[in-house]
PDB file of N, CA and C in Angstrom:
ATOM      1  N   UNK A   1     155.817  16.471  81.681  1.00  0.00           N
ATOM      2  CA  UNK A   1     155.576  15.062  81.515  1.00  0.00           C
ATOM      3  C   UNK A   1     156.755  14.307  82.115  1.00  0.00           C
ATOM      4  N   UNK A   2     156.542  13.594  82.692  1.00  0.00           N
ATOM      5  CA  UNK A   2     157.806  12.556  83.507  1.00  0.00           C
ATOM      6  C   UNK A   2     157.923  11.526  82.340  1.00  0.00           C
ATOM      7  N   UNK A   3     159.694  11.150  82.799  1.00  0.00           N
ATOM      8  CA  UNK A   3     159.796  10.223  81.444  1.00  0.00           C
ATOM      9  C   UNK A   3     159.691   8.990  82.500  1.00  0.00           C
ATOM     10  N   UNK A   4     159.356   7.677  81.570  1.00  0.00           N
ATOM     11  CA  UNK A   4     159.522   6.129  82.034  1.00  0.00           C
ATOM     12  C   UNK A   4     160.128   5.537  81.948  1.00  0.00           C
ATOM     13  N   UNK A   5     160.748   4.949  82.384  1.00  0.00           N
ATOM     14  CA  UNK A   5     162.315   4.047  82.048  1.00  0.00           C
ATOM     15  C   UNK A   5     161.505   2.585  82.324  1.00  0.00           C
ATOM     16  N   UNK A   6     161.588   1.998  80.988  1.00  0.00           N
ATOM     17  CA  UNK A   6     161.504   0.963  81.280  1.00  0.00           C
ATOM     18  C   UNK A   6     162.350  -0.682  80.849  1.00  0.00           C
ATOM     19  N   UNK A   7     162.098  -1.534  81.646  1.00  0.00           N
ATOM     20  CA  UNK A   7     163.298  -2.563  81.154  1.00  0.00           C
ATOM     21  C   UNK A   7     162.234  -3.842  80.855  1.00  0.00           C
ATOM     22  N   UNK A   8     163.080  -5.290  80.363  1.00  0.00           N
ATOM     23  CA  UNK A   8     162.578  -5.775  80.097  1.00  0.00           C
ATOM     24  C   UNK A   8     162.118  -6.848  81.303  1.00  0.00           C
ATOM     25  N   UNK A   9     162.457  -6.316  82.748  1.00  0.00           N
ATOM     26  CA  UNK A   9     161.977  -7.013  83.671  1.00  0.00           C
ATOM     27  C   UNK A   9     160.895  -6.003  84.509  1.00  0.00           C
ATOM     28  N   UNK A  10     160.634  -4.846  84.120  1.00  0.00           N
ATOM     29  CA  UNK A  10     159.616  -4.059  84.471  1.00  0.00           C
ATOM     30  C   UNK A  10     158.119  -4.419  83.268  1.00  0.00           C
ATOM     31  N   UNK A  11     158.331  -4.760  82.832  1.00  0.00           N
ATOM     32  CA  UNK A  11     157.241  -5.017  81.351  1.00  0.00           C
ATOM     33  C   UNK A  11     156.260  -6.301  81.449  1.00  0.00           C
ATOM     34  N   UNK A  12     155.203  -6.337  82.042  1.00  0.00           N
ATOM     35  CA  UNK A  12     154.255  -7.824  82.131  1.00  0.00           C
ATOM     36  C   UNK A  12     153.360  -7.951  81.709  1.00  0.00           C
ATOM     37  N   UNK A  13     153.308  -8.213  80.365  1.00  0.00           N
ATOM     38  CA  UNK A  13     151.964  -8.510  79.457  1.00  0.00           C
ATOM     39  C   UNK A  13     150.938  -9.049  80.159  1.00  0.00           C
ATOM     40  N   UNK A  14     149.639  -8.360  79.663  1.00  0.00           N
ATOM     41  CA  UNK A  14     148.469  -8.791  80.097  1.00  0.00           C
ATOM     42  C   UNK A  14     147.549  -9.668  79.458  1.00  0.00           C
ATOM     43  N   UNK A  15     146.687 -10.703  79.809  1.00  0.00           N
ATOM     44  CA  UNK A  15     145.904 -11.554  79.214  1.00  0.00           C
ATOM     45  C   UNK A  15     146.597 -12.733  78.115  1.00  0.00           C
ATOM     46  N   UNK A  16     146.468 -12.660  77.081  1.00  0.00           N
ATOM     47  CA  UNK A  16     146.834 -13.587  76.868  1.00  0.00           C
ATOM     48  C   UNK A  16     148.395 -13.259  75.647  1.00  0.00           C
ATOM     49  N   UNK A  17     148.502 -11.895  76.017  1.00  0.00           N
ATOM     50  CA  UNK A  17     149.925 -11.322  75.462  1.00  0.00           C
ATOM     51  C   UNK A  17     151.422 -11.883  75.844  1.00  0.00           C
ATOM     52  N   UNK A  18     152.022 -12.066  74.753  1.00  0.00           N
ATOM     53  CA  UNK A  18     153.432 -12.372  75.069  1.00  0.00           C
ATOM     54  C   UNK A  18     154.457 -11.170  74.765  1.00  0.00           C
ATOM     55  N   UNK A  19     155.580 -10.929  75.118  1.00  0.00           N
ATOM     56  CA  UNK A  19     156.699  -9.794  74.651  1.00  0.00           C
ATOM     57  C   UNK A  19     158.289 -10.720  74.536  1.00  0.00           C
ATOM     58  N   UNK A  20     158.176 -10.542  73.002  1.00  0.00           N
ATOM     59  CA  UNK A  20     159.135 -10.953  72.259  1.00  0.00           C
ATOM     60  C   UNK A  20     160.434 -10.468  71.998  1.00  0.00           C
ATOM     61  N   UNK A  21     161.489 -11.286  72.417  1.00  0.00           N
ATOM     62  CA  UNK A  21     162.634 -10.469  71.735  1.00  0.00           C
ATOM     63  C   UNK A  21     163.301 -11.243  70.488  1.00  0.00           C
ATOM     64  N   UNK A  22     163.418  -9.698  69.465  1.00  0.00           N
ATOM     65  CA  UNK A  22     163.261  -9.848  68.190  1.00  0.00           C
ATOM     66  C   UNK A  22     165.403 -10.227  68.090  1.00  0.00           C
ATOM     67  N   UNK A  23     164.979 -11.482  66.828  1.00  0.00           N
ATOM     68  CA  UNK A  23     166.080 -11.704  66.073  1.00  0.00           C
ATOM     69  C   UNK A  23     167.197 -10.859  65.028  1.00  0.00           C
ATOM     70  N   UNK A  24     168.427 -10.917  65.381  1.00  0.00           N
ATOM     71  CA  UNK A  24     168.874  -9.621  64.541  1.00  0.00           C
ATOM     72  C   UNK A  24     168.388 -10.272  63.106  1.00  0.00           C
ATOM     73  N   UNK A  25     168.703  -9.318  62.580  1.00  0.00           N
ATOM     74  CA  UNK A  25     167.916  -9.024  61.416  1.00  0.00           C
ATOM     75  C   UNK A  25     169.101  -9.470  60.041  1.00  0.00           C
ATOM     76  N   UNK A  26     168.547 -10.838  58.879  1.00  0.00           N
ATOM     77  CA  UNK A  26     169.927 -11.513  58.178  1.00  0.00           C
ATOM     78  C   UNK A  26     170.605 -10.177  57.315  1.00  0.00           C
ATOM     79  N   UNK A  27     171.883 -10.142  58.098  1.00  0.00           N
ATOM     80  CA  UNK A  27     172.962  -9.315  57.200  1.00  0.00           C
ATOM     81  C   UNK A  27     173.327  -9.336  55.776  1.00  0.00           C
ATOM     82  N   UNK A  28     173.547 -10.566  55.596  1.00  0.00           N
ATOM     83  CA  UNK A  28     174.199 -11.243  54.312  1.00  0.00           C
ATOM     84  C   UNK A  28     173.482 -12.006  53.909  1.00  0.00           C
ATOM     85  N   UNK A  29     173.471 -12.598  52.881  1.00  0.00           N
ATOM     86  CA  UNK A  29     172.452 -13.287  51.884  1.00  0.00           C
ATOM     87  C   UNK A  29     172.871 -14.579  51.852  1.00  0.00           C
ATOM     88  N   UNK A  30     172.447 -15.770  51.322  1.00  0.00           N
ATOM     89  CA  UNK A  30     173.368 -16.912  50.817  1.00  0.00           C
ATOM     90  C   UNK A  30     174.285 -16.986  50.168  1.00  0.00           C
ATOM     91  N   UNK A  31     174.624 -15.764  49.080  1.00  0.00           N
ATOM     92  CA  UNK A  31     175.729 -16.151  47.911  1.00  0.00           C
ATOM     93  C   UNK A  31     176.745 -15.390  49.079  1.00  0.00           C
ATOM     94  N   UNK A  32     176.421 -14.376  49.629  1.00  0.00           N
ATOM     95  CA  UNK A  32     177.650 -13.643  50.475  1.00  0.00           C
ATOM     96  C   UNK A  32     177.686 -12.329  50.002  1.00  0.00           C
ATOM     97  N   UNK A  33     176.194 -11.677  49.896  1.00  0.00           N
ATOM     98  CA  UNK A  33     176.088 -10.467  49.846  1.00  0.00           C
ATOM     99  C   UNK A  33     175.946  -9.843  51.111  1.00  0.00           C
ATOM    100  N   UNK A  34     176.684  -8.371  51.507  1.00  0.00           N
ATOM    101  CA  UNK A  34     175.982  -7.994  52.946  1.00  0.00           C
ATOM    102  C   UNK A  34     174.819  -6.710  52.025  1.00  0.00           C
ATOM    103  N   UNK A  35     174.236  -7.309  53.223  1.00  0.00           N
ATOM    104  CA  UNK A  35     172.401  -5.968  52.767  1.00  0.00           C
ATOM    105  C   UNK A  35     172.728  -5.196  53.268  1.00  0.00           C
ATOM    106  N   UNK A  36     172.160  -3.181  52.904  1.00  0.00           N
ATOM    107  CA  UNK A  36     172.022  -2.593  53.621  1.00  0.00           C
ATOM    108  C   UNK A  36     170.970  -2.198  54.382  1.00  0.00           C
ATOM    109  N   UNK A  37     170.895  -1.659  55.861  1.00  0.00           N
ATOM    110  CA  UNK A  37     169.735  -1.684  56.458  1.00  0.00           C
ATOM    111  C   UNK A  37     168.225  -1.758  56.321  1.00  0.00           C
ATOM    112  N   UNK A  38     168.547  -0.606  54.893  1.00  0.00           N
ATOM    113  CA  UNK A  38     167.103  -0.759  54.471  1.00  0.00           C
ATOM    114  C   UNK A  38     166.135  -1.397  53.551  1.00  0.00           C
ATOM    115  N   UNK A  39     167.497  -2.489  53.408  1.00  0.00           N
ATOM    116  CA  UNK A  39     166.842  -3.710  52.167  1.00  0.00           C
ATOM    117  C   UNK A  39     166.699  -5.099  53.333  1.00  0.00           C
ATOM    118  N   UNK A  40     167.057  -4.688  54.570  1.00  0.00           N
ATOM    119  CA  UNK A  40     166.950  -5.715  55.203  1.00  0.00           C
ATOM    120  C   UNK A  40     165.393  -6.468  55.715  1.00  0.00           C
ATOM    121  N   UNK A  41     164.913  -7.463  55.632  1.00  0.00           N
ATOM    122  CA  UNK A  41     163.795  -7.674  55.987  1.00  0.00           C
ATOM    123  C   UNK A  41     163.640  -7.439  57.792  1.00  0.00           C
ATOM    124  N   UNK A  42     162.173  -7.806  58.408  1.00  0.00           N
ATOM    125  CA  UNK A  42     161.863  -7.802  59.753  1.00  0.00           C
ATOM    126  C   UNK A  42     161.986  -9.480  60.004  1.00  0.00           C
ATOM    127  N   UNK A  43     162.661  -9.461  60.810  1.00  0.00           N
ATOM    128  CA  UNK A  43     162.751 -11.077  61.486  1.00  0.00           C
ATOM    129  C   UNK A  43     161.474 -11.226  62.079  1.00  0.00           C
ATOM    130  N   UNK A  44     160.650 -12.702  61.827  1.00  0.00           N
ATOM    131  CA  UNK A  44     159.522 -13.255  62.290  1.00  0.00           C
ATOM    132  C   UNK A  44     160.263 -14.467  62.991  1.00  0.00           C
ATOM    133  N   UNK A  45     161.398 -14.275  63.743  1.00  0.00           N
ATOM    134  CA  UNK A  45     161.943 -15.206  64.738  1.00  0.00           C
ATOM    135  C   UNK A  45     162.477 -14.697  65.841  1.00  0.00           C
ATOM    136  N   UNK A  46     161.426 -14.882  67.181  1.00  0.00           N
ATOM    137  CA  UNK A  46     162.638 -14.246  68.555  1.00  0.00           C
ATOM    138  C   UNK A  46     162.120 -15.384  69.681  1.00  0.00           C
ATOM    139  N   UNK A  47     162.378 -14.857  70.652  1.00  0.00           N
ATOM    140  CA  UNK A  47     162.294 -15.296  72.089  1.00  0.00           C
ATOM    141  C   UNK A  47     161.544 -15.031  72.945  1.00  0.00           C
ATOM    142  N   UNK A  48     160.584 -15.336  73.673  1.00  0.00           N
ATOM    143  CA  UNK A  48     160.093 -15.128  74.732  1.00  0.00           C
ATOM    144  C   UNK A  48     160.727 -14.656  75.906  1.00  0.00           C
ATOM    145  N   UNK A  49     160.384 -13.298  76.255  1.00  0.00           N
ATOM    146  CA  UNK A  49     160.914 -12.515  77.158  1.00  0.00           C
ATOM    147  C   UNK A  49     160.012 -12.616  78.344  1.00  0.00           C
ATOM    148  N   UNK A  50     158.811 -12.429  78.336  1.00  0.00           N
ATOM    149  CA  UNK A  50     157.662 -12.329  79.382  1.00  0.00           C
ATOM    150  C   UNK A  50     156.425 -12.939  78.824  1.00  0.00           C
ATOM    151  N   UNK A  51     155.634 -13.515  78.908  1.00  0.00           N
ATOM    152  CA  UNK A  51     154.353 -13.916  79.050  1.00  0.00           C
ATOM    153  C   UNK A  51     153.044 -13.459  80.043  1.00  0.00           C
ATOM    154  N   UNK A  52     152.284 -13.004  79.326  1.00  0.00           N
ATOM    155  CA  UNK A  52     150.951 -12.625  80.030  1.00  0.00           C
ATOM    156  C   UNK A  52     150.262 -13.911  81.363  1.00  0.00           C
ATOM    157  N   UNK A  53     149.153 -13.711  82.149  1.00  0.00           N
ATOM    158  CA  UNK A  53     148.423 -14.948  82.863  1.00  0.00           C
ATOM    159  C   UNK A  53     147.624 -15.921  81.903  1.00  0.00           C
ATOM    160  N   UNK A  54     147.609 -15.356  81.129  1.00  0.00           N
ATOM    161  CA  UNK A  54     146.550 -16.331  80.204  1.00  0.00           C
ATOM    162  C   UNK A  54     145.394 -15.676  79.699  1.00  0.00           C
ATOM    163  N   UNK A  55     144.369 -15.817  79.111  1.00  0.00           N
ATOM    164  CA  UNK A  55     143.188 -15.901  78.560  1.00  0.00           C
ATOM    165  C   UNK A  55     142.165 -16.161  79.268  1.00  0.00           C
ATOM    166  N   UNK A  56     141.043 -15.568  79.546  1.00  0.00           N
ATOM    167  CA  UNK A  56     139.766 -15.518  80.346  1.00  0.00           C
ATOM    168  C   UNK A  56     139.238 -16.504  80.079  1.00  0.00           C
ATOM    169  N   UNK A  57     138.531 -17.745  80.231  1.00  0.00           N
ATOM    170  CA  UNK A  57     137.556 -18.130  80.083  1.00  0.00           C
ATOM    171  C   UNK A  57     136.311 -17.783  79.937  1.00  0.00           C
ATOM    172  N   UNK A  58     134.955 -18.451  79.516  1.00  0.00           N
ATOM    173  CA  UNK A  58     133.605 -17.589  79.920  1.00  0.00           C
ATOM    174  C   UNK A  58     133.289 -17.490  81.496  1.00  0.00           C
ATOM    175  N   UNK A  59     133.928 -18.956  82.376  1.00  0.00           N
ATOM    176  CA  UNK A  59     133.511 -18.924  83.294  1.00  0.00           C
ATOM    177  C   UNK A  59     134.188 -18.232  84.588  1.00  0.00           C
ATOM    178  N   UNK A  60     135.559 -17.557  83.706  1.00  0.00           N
ATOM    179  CA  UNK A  60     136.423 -16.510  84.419  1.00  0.00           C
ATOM    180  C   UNK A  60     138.138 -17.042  85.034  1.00  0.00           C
ATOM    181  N   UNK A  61     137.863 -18.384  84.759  1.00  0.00           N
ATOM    182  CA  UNK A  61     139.269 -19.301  85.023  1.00  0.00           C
ATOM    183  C   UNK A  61     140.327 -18.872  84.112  1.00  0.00           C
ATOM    184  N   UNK A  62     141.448 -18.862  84.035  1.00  0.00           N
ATOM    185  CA  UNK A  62     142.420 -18.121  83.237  1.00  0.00           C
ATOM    186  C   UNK A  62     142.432 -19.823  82.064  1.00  0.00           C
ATOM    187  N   UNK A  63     142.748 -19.695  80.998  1.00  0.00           N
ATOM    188  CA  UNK A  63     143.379 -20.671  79.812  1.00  0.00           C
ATOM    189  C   UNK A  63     145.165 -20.715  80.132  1.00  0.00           C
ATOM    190  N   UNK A  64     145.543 -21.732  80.716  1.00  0.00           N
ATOM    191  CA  UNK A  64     147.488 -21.495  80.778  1.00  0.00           C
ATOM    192  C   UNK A  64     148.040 -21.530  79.012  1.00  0.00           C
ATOM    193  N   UNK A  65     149.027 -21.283  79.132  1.00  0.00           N
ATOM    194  CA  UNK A  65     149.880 -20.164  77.731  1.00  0.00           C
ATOM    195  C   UNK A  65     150.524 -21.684  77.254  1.00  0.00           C
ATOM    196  N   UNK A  66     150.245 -21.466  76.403  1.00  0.00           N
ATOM    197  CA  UNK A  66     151.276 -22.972  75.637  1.00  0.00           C
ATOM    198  C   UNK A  66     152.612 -22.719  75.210  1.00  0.00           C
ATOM    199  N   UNK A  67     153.232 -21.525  75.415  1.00  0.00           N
ATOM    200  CA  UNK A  67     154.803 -21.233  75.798  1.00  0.00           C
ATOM    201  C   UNK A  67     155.381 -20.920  76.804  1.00  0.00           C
ATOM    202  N   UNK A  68     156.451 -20.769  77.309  1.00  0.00           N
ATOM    203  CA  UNK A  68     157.159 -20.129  78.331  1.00  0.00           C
ATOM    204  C   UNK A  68     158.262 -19.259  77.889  1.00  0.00           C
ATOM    205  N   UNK A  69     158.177 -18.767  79.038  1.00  0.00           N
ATOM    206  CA  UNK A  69     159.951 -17.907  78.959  1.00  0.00           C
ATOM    207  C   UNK A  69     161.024 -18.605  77.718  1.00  0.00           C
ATOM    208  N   UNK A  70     161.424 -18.177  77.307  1.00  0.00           N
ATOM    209  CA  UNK A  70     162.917 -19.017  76.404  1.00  0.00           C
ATOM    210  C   UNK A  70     162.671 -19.643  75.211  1.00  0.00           C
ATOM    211  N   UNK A  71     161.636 -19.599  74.917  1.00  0.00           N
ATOM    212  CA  UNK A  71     160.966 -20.193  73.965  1.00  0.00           C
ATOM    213  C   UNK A  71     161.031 -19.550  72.597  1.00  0.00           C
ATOM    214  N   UNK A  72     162.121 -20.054  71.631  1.00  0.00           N
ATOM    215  CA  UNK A  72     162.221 -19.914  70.681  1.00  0.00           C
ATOM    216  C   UNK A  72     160.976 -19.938  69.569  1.00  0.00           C
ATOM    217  N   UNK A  73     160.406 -18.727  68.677  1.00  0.00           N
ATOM    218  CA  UNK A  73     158.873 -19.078  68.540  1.00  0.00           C
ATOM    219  C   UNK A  73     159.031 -18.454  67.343  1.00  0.00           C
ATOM    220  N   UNK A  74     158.443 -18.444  66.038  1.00  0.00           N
ATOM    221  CA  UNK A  74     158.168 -17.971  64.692  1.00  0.00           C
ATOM    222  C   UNK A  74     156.577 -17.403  64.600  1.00  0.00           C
ATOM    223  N   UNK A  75     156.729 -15.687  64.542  1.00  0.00           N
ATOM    224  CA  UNK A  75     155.122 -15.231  64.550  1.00  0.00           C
ATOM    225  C   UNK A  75     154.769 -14.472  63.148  1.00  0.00           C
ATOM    226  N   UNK A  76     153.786 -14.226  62.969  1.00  0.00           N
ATOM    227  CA  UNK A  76     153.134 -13.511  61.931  1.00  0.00           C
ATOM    228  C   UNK A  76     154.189 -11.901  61.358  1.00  0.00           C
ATOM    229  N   UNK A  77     154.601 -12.068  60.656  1.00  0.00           N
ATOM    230  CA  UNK A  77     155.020 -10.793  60.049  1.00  0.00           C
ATOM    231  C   UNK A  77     154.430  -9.368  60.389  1.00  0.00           C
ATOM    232  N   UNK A  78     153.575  -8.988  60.719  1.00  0.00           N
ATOM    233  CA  UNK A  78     153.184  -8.019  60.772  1.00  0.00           C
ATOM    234  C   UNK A  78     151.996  -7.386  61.962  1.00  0.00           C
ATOM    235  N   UNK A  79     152.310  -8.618  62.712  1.00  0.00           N
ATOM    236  CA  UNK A  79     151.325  -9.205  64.260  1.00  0.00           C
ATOM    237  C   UNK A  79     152.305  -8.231  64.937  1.00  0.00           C
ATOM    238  N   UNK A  80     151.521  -7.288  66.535  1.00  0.00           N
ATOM    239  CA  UNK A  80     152.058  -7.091  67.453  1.00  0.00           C
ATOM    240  C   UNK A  80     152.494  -5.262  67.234  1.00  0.00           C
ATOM    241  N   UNK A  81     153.014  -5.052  68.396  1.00  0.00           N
ATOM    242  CA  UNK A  81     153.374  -3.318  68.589  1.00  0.00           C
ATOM    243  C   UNK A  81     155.527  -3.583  68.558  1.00  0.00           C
ATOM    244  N   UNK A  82     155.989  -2.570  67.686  1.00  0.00           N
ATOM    245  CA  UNK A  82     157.326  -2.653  67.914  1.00  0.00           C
ATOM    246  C   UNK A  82     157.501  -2.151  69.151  1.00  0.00           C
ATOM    247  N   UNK A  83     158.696  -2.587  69.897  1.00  0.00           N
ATOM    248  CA  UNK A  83     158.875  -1.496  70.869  1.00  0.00           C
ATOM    249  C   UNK A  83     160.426  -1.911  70.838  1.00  0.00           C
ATOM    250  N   UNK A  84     161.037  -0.828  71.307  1.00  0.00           N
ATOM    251  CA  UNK A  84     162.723  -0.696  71.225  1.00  0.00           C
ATOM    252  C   UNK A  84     162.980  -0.145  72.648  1.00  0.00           C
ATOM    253  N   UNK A  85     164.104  -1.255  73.594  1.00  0.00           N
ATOM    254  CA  UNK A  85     164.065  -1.014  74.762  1.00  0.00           C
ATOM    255  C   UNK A  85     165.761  -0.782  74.901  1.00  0.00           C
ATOM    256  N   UNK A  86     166.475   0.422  74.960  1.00  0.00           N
ATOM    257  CA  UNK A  86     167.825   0.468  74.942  1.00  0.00           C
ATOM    258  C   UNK A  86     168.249   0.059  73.252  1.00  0.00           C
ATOM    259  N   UNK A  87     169.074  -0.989  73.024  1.00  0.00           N
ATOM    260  CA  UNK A  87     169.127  -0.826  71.674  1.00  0.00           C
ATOM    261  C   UNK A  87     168.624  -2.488  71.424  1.00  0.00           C
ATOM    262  N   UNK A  88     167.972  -2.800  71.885  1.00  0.00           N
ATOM    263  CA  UNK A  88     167.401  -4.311  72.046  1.00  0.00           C
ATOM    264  C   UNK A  88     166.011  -3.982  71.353  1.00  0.00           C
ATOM    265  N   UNK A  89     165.457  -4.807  70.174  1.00  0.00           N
ATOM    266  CA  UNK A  89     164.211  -4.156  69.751  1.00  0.00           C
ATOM    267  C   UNK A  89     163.213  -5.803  70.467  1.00  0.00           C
ATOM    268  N   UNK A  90     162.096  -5.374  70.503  1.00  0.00           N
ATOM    269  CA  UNK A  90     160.887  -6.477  70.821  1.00  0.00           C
ATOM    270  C   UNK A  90     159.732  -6.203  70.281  1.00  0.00           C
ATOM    271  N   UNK A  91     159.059  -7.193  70.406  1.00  0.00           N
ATOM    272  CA  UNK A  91     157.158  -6.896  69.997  1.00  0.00           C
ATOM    273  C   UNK A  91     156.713  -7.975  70.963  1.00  0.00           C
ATOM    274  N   UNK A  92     155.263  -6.766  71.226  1.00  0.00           N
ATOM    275  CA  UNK A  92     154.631  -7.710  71.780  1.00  0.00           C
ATOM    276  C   UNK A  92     153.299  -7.829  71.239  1.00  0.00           C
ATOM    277  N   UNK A  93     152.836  -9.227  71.622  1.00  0.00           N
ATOM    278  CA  UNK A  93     151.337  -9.253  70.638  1.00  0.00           C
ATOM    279  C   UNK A  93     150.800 -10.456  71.177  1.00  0.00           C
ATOM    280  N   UNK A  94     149.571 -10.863  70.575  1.00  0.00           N
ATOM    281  CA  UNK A  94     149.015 -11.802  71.127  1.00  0.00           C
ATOM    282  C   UNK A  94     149.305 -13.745  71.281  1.00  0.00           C
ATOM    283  N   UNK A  95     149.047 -13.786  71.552  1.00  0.00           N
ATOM    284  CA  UNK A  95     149.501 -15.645  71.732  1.00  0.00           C
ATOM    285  C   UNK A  95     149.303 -16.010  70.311  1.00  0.00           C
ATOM    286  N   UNK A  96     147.639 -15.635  69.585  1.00  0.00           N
ATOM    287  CA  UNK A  96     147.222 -16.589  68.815  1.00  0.00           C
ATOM    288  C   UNK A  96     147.844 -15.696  67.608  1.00  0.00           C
ATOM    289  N   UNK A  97     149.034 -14.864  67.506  1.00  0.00           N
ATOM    290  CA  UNK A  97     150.195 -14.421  66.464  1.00  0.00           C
ATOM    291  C   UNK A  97     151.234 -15.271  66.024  1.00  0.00           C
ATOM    292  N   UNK A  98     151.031 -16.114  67.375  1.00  0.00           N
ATOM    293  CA  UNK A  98     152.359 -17.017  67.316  1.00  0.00           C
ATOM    294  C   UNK A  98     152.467 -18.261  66.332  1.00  0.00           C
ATOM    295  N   UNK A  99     152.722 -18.722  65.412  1.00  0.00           N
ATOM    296  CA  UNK A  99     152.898 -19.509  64.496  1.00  0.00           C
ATOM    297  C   UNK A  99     153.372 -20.899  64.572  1.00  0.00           C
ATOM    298  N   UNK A 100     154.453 -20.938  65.426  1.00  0.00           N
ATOM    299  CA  UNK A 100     155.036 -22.148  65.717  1.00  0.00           C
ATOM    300  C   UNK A 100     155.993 -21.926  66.669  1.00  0.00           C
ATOM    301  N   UNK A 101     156.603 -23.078  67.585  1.00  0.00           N
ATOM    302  CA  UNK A 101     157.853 -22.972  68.290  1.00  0.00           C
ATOM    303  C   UNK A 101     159.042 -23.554  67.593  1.00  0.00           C
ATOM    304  N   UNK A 102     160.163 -23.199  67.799  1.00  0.00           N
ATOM    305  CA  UNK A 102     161.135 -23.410  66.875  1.00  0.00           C
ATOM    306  C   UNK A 102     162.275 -23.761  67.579  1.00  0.00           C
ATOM    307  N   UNK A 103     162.774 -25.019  68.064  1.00  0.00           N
ATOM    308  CA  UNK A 103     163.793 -25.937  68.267  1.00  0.00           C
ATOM    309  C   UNK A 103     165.358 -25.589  67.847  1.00  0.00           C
TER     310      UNK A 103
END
Protein backbone atom coordinates (compact mmCIF):
# COMPACT_ATOMS: atom_id res chain seq x y z
CA UNK A 1 0.00 0.00 0.00
CA UNK A 2 1.62 3.46 -0.79
CA UNK A 3 1.36 5.98 1.91
CA UNK A 4 -0.29 9.71 1.16
CA UNK A 5 1.10 12.65 2.40
CA UNK A 6 -1.15 15.03 2.62
CA UNK A 7 -1.22 18.89 3.48
CA UNK A 8 -3.57 21.36 4.01
CA UNK A 9 -3.02 22.88 0.53
CA UNK A 10 -3.35 19.44 -1.20
CA UNK A 11 -7.00 18.89 0.43
CA UNK A 12 -10.21 20.46 -1.72
CA UNK A 13 -13.49 19.77 -0.43
CA UNK A 14 -16.13 18.83 -2.63
CA UNK A 15 -19.70 20.23 -3.11
CA UNK A 16 -20.81 22.03 -0.65
CA UNK A 17 -18.01 20.88 2.08
CA UNK A 18 -15.80 23.08 4.04
CA UNK A 19 -12.30 21.89 5.99
CA UNK A 20 -11.86 23.44 9.21
CA UNK A 21 -9.08 24.22 11.32
CA UNK A 22 -9.86 23.28 14.76
CA UNK A 23 -9.28 25.67 17.90
CA UNK A 24 -6.85 24.55 20.61
CA UNK A 25 -8.72 23.11 22.94
CA UNK A 26 -9.53 25.58 26.68
CA UNK A 27 -6.62 24.54 29.01
CA UNK A 28 -7.67 26.27 32.10
CA UNK A 29 -10.97 27.05 33.38
CA UNK A 30 -12.19 30.52 34.66
CA UNK A 31 -11.24 30.21 38.35
CA UNK A 32 -7.55 29.08 37.04
CA UNK A 33 -7.77 25.50 36.94
CA UNK A 34 -5.50 23.74 34.21
CA UNK A 35 -7.61 20.52 32.75
CA UNK A 36 -6.16 17.45 31.90
CA UNK A 37 -6.39 16.25 28.35
CA UNK A 38 -8.98 14.08 28.91
CA UNK A 39 -11.40 16.28 30.75
CA UNK A 40 -10.83 18.67 28.07
CA UNK A 41 -13.82 19.40 25.86
CA UNK A 42 -13.79 19.44 21.62
CA UNK A 43 -13.68 23.06 20.42
CA UNK A 44 -16.81 23.97 18.16
CA UNK A 45 -14.62 27.08 17.07
CA UNK A 46 -12.01 27.12 14.04
CA UNK A 47 -11.19 28.56 10.73
CA UNK A 48 -11.74 28.03 7.37
CA UNK A 49 -8.95 26.38 5.67
CA UNK A 50 -10.52 25.37 2.19
CA UNK A 51 -13.97 25.52 0.91
CA UNK A 52 -15.74 23.24 -1.51
CA UNK A 53 -17.50 24.89 -5.25
CA UNK A 54 -20.72 25.00 -3.80
CA UNK A 55 -23.95 23.06 -3.90
CA UNK A 56 -25.77 21.74 -7.07
CA UNK A 57 -28.73 23.25 -7.93
CA UNK A 58 -31.74 21.24 -9.61
CA UNK A 59 -30.91 23.01 -12.67
CA UNK A 60 -27.09 22.09 -12.25
CA UNK A 61 -25.70 25.80 -11.53
CA UNK A 62 -23.46 25.60 -8.45
CA UNK A 63 -25.22 27.69 -5.04
CA UNK A 64 -21.85 30.15 -4.00
CA UNK A 65 -20.70 29.31 -0.16
CA UNK A 66 -21.64 32.03 2.27
CA UNK A 67 -18.03 31.80 3.82
CA UNK A 68 -14.59 32.11 2.70
CA UNK A 69 -11.16 31.24 3.50
CA UNK A 70 -10.35 32.92 7.11
CA UNK A 71 -13.45 32.84 8.33
CA UNK A 72 -13.76 32.49 11.83
CA UNK A 73 -17.02 30.11 12.18
CA UNK A 74 -18.80 28.17 15.29
CA UNK A 75 -20.18 24.51 14.06
CA UNK A 76 -22.20 21.75 15.50
CA UNK A 77 -20.38 19.66 18.10
CA UNK A 78 -20.40 16.57 16.68
CA UNK A 79 -20.87 17.55 12.70
CA UNK A 80 -18.03 16.45 10.27
CA UNK A 81 -14.93 13.70 9.96
CA UNK A 82 -11.78 14.46 12.42
CA UNK A 83 -8.78 14.49 10.55
CA UNK A 84 -5.21 15.26 12.05
CA UNK A 85 -2.73 16.67 9.53
CA UNK A 86 0.97 16.75 11.16
CA UNK A 87 0.07 17.86 14.63
CA UNK A 88 -2.59 20.45 13.41
CA UNK A 89 -6.08 18.72 13.96
CA UNK A 90 -9.24 19.77 11.41
CA UNK A 91 -12.76 18.62 10.39
CA UNK A 92 -14.34 18.72 7.62
CA UNK A 93 -18.12 18.70 7.06
CA UNK A 94 -20.81 20.23 5.48
CA UNK A 95 -21.74 24.02 5.08
CA UNK A 96 -25.22 23.52 6.58
CA UNK A 97 -22.97 22.26 10.09
CA UNK A 98 -21.93 25.58 10.29
CA UNK A 99 -23.74 27.57 12.97
CA UNK A 100 -22.59 30.98 12.82
CA UNK A 101 -19.55 33.23 11.84
CA UNK A 102 -17.71 34.62 14.60
CA UNK A 103 -16.02 38.15 14.55
Amino acid sequence: MAAVSLSVSTVKPLGDRVFIKVSAPQEKTAGGLYLPDNAQEKPQVGEIAAVGPGKRNDDGSRQPMDINIGDKVLYSKYAGTDIKLGTEEYVLLSEKDILAVVS
